[in-house]
Protein backbone atom coordinates (compact mmCIF):
# COMPACT_ATOMS: atom_id res chain seq x y z
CA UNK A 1 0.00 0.00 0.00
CA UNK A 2 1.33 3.71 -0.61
CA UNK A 3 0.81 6.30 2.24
CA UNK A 4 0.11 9.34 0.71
CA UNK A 5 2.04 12.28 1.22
CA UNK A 6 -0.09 15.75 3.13
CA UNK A 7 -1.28 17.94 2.19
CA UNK A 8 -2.06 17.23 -0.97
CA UNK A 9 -2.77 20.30 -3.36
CA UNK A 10 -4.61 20.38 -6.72
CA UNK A 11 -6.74 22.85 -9.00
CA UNK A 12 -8.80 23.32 -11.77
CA UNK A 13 -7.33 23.83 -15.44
CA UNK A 14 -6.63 27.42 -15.83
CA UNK A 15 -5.65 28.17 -12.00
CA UNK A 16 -8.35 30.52 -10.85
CA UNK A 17 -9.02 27.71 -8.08
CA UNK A 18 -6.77 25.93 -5.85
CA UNK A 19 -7.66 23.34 -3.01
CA UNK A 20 -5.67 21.25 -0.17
CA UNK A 21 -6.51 18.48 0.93
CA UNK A 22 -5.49 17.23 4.98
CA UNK A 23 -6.83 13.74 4.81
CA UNK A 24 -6.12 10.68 2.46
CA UNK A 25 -9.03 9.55 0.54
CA UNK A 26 -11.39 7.25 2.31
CA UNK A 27 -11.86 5.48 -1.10
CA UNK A 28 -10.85 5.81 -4.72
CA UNK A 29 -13.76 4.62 -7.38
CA UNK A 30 -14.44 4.39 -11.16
CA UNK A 31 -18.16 6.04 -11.69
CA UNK A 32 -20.38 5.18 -14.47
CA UNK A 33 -23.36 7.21 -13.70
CA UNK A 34 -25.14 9.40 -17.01
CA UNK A 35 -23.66 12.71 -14.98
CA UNK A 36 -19.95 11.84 -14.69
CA UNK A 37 -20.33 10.49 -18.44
CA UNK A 38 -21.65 13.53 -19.47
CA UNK A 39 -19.18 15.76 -17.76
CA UNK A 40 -15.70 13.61 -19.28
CA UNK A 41 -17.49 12.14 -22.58
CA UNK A 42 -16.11 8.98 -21.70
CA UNK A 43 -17.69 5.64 -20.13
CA UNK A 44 -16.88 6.89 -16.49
CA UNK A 45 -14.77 9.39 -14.24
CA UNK A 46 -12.28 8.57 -11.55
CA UNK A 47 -13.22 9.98 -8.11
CA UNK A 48 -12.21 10.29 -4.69
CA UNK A 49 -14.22 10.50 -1.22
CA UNK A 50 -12.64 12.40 1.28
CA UNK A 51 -14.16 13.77 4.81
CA UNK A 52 -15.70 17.52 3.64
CA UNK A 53 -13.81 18.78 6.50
CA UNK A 54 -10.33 18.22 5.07
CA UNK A 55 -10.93 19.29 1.55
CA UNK A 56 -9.84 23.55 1.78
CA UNK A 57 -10.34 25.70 -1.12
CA UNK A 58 -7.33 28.04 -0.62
CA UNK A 59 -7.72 30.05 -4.04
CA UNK A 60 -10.54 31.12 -5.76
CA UNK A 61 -14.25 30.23 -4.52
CA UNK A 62 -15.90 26.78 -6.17
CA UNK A 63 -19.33 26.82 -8.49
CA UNK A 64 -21.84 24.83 -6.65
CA UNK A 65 -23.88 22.38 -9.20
CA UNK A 66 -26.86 20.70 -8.57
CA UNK A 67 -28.57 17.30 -10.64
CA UNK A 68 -30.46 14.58 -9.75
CA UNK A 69 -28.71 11.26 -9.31
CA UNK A 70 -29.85 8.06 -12.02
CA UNK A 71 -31.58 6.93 -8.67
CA UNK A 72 -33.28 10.48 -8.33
CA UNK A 73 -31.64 11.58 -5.31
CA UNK A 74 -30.49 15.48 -5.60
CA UNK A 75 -26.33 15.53 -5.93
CA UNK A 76 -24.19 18.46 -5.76
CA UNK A 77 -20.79 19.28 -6.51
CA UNK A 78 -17.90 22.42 -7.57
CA UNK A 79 -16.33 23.46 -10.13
CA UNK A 80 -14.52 26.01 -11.37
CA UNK A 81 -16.45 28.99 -12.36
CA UNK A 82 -14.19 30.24 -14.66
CA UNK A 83 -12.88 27.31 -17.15
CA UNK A 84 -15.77 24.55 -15.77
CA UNK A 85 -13.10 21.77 -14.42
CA UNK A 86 -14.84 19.85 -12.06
CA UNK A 87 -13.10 19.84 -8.64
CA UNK A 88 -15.54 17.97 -6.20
C-alpha cells in the first residue's frame, strides 16, 4: 500500500481555483453514472471520497452544481467557475 504524502494540493485547469486536501481519501472509485459520463465524454470518471472537513479551497471560490442522481436523489458538486473543471 502507498501512504500518501499531506497535504495534498490540486486545482482546476486554468488556475483561478486551488484546493488542499489534509486527509487521504477514504476510497478511490471508477463512476459510471449518465452525470460523470456527461461531464468527461467517456464511459466513467475517476473519483475520490474524502471527509468535507479536510478538503480547503485556498484560491478562488468553487461553483456549486446541482442534478439529480440516475436513482433520483439530488447531488451536488464544484467546479470552477471560470474554465468549468470539475473539482468535487
Amino acid at each position: 500500500m502507498t501512504k500518501v504524502s499531506l497535504p495534498q494540493k490540486g486545482g482546476c485547469a486554468c488556475g483561478a481555483l486551488r484546493y488542499e486536501l489534509s486527509a487521504a481519501p477514504l476510497m478511490i472509485y471508477n463512476c459510471h453514472c449518465a452525470n460523470c459520463q456527461k461531464i468527461t465524454g467517456s464511459a466513467f470518471t475517476v473519483s475520490a471520497t474524502v471527509p468535507e472537513a479536510a478538503l480547503k479551497f485556498v484560491k478562488g471560490t468553487p461553483a456549486r452544481i446541482e442534478w439529480n442522481a440516475d436513482s433520483g436523489n439530488k447531488r451536488f458538486g464544484w467546479l470552477c467557475g471560470a474554465c468549468g473543471s470539475r473539482i468535487a
